[in-house]
N, C-alpha and C. Protein backbone atom coordinates (compact mmCIF):
# COMPACT_ATOMS: atom_id res chain seq x y z
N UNK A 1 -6.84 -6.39 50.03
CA UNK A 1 -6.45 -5.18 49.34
C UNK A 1 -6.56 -5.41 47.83
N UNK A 2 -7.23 -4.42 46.99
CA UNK A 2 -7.35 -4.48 45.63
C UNK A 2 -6.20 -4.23 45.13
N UNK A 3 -5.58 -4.60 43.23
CA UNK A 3 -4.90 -4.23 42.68
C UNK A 3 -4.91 -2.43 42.84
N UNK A 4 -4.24 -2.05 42.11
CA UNK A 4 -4.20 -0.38 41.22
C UNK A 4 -4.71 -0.58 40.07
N UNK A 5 -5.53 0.20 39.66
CA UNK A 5 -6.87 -0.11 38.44
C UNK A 5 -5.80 0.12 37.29
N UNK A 6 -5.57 0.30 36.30
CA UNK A 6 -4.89 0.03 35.23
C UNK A 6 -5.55 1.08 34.18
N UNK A 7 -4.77 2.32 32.96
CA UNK A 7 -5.12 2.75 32.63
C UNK A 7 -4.29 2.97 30.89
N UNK A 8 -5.08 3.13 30.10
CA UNK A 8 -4.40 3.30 28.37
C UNK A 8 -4.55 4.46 28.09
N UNK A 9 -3.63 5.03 27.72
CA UNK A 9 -3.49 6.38 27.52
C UNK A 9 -3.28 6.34 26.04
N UNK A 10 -3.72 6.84 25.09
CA UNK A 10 -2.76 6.90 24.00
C UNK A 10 -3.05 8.60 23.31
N UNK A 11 -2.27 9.18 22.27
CA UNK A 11 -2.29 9.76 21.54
C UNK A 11 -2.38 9.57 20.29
N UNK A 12 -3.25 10.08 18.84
CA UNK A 12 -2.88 9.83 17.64
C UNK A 12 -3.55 10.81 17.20
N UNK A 13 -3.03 10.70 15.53
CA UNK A 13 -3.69 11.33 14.96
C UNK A 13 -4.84 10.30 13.79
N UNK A 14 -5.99 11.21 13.38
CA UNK A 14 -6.71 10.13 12.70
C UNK A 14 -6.61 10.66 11.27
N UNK A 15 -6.24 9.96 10.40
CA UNK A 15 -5.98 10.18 8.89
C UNK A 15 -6.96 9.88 8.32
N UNK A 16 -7.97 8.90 8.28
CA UNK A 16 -9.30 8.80 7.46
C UNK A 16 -10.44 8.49 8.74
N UNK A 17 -11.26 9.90 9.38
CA UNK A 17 -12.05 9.46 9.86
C UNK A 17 -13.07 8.38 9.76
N UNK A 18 -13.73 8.80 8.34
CA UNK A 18 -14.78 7.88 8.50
C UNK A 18 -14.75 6.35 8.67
N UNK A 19 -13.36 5.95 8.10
CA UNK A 19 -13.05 4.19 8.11
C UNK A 19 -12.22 4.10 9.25
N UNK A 20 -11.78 5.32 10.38
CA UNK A 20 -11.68 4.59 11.62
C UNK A 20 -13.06 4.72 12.47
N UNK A 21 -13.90 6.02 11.99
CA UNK A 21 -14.91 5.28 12.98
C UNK A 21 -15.90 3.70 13.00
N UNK A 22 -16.04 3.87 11.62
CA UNK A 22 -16.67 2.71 11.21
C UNK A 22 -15.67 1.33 11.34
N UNK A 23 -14.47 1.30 10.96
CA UNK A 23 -13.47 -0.36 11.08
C UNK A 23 -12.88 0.17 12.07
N UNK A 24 -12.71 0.75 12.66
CA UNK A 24 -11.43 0.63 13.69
C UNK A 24 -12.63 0.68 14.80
N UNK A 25 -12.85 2.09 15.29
CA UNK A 25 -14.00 2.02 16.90
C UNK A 25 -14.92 1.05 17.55
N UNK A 26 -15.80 0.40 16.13
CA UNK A 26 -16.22 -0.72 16.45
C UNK A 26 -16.29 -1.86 16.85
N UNK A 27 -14.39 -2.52 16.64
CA UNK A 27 -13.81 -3.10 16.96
C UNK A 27 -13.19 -3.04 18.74
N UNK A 28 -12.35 -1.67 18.64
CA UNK A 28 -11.86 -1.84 20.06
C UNK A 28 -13.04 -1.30 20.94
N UNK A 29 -14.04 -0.46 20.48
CA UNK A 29 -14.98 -0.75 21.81
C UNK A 29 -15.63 -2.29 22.43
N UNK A 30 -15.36 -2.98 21.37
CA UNK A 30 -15.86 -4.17 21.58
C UNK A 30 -15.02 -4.98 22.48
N UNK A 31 -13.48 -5.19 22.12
CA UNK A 31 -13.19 -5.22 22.96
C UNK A 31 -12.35 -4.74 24.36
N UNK A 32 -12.49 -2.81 24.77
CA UNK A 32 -12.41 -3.15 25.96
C UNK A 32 -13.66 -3.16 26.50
N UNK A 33 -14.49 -3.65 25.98
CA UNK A 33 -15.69 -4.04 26.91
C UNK A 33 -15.56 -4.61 27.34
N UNK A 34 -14.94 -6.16 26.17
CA UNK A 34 -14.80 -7.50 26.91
C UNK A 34 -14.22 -7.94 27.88
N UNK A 35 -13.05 -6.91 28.39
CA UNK A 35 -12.26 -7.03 29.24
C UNK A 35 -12.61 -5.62 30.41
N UNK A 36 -13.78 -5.37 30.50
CA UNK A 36 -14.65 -4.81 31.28
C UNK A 36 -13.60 -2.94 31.42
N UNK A 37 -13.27 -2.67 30.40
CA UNK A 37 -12.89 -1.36 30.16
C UNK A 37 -14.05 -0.27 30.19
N UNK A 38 -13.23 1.17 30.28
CA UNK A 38 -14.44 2.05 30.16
C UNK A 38 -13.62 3.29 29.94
N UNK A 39 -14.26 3.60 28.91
CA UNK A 39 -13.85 4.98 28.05
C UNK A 39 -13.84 6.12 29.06
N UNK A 40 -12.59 6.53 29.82
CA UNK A 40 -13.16 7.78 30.49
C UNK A 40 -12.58 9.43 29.43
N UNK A 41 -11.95 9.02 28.25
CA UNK A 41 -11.31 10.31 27.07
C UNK A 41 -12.06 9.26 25.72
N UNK A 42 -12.57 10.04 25.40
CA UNK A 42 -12.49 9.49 23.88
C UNK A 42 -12.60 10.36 22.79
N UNK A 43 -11.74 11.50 22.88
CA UNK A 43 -11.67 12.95 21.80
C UNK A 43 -11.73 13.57 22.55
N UNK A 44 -12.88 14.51 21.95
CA UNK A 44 -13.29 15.71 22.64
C UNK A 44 -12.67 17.19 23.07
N UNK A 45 -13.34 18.26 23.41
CA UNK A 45 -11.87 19.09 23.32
C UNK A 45 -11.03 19.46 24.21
N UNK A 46 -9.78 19.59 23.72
CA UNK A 46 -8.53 20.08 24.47
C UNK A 46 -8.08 21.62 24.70
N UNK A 47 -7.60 22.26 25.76
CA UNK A 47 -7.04 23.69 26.02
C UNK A 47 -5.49 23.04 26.09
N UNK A 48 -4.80 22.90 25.56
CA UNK A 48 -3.31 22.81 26.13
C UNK A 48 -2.72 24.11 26.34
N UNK A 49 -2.28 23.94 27.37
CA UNK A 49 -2.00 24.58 28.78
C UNK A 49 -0.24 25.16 28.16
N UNK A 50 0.26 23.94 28.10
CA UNK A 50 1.81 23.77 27.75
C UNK A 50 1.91 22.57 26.64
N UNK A 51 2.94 23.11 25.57
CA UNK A 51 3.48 22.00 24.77
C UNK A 51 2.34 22.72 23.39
N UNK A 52 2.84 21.97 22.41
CA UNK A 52 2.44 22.06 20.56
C UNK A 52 0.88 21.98 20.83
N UNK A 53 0.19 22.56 20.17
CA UNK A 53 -0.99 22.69 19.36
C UNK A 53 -1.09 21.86 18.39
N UNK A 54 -1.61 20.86 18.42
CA UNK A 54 -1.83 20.06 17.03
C UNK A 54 -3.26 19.35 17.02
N UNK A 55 -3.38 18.61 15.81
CA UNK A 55 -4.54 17.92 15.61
C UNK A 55 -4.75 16.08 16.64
N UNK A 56 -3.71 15.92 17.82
CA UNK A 56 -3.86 14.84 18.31
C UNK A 56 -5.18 14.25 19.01
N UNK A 57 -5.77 13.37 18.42
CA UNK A 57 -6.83 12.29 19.39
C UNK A 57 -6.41 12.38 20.36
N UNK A 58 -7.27 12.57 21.82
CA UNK A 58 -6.30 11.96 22.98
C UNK A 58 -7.80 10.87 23.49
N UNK A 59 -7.02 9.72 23.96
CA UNK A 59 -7.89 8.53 24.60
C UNK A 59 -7.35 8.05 25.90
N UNK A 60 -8.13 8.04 26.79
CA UNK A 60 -8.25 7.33 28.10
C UNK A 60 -8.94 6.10 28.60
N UNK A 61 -8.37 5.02 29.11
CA UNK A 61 -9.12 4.01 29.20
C UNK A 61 -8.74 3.45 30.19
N UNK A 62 -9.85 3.17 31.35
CA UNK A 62 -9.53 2.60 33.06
C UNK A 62 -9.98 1.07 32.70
N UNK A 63 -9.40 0.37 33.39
CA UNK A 63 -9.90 -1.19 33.80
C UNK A 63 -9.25 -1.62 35.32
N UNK A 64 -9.77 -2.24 35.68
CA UNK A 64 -10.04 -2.78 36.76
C UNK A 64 -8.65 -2.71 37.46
N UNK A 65 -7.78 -3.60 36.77
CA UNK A 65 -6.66 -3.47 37.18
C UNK A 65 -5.78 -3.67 36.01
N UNK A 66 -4.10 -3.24 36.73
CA UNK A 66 -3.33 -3.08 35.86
C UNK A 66 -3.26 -3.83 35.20
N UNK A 67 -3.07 -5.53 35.58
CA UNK A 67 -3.10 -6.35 34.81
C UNK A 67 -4.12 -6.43 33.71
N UNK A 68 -5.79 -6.26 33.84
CA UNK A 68 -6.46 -6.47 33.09
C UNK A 68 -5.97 -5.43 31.76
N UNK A 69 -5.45 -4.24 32.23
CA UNK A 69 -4.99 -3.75 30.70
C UNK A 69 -4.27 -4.24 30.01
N UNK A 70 -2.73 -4.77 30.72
CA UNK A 70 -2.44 -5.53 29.27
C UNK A 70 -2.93 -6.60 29.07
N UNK A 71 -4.06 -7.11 29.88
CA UNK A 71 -4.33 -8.49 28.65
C UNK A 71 -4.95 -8.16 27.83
N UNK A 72 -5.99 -7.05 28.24
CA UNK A 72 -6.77 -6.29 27.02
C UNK A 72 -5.85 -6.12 25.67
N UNK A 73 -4.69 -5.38 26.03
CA UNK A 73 -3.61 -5.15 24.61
C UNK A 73 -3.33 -6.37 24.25
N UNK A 74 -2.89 -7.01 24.36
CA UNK A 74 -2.36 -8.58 24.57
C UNK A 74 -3.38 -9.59 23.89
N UNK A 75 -4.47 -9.45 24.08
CA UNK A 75 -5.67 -10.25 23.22
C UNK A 75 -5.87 -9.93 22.01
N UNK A 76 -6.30 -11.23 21.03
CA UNK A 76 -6.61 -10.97 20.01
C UNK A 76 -7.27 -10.18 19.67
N UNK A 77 -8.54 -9.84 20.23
CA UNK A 77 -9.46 -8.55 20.15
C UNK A 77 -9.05 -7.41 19.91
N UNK A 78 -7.91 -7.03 20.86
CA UNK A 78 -7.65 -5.58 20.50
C UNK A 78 -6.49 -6.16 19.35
N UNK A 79 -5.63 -6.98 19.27
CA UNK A 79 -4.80 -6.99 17.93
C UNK A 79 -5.64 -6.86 16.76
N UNK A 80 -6.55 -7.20 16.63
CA UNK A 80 -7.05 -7.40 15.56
C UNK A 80 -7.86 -5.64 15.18
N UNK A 81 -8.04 -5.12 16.11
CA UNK A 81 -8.85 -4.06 16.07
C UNK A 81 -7.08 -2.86 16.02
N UNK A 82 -6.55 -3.24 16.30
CA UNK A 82 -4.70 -2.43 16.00
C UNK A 82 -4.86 -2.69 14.54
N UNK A 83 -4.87 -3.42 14.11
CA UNK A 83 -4.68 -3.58 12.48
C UNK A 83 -5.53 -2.48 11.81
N UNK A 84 -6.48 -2.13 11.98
CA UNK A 84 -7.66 -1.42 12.07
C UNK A 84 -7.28 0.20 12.14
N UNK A 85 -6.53 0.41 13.19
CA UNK A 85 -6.60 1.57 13.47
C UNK A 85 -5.42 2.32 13.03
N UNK A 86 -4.28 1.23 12.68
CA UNK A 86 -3.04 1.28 11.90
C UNK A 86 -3.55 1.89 10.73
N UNK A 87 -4.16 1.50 10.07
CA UNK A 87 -4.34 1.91 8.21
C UNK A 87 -4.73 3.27 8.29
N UNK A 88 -5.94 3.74 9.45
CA UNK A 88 -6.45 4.75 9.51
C UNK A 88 -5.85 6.24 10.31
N UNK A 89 -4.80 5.52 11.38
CA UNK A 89 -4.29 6.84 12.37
C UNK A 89 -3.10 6.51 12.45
N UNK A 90 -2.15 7.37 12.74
CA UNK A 90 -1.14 7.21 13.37
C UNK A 90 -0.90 7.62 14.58
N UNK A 91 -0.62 6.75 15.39
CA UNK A 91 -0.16 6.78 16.77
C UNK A 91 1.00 7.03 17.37
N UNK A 92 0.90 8.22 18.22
CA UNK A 92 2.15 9.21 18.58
C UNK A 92 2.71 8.63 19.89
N UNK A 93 1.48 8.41 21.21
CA UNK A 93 2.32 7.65 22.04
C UNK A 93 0.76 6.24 22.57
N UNK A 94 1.30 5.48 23.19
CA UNK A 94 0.42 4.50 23.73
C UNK A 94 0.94 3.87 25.04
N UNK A 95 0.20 4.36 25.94
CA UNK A 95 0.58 3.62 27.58
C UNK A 95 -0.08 3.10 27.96
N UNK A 96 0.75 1.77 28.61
CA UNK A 96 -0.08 0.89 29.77
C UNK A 96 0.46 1.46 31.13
N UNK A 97 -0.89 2.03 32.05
CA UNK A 97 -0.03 2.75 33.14
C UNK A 97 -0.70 1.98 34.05
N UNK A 98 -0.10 1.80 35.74
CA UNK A 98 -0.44 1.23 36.39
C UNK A 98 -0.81 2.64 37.52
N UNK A 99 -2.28 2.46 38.21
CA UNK A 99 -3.10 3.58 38.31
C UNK A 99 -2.18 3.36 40.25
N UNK A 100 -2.25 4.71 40.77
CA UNK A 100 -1.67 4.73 42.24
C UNK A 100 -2.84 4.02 43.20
C-alpha cells in the first residue's frame, strides 16, 4: 500500500513581481523538482465563490507523499528560496497537507 501523496497549499500576496519572478520562482521551482514536486496551481485565475476578493497568489503543489513535502520545506533548497520570497510577498497562509 502507498503513502497519501502530500500537498502545499499556500496563499500570498506578491509585492514586487518582477524580483519574485526572477529571485524567488527560480529558486523554488528548482527545488520542488528536486524533491520530485509538481506545480498543479501556480496563479492563474480565480472566481471566488465565497469569502473576500483580493489580490491573493494561490499555489498548489503535489509530491509523492506526505512525507516528501515536508522534507521539501525542511531542505535547504526551499529555505533558501523562503528567504527569497520573504523580501518579495507576503504570505497569508502555507500548508503541509496530507492528501486522502
Amino acid at each position: 500500500m502507498s503513502s497519501p501523496k502530500g500537498y502545499v497549499f499556500v496563499e500570498l500576496v506578491v509585492r514586487d513581481p518582477e524580483n519574485f519572478k526572477d529571485q524567488y520562482q527560480v529558486r523554488s521551482t528548482a527545488a520542488v523538482a528536486g524533491f520530485g514536486g509538481k506545480f498543479l496551481v501556480r496563479g492563474g485565475a480565480v472566481s471566488i465563490k465565497t469569502g473576500p476578493s483580493d489580490e491573493r497568489r494561490r499555489v498548489l503543489i503535489e509530491f509523492e507523499s506526505y512525507e516528501k513535502a515536508l522534507a521539501w520545506y525542511d531542505s535547504p533548497l526551499s529555505q533558501e528560496a523562503k528567504t527569497y520570497r520573504d523580501q518579495f510577498a507576503h504570505v497569508i497562509t502555507f500548508y503541509v497537507i496530507q492528501g486522502a
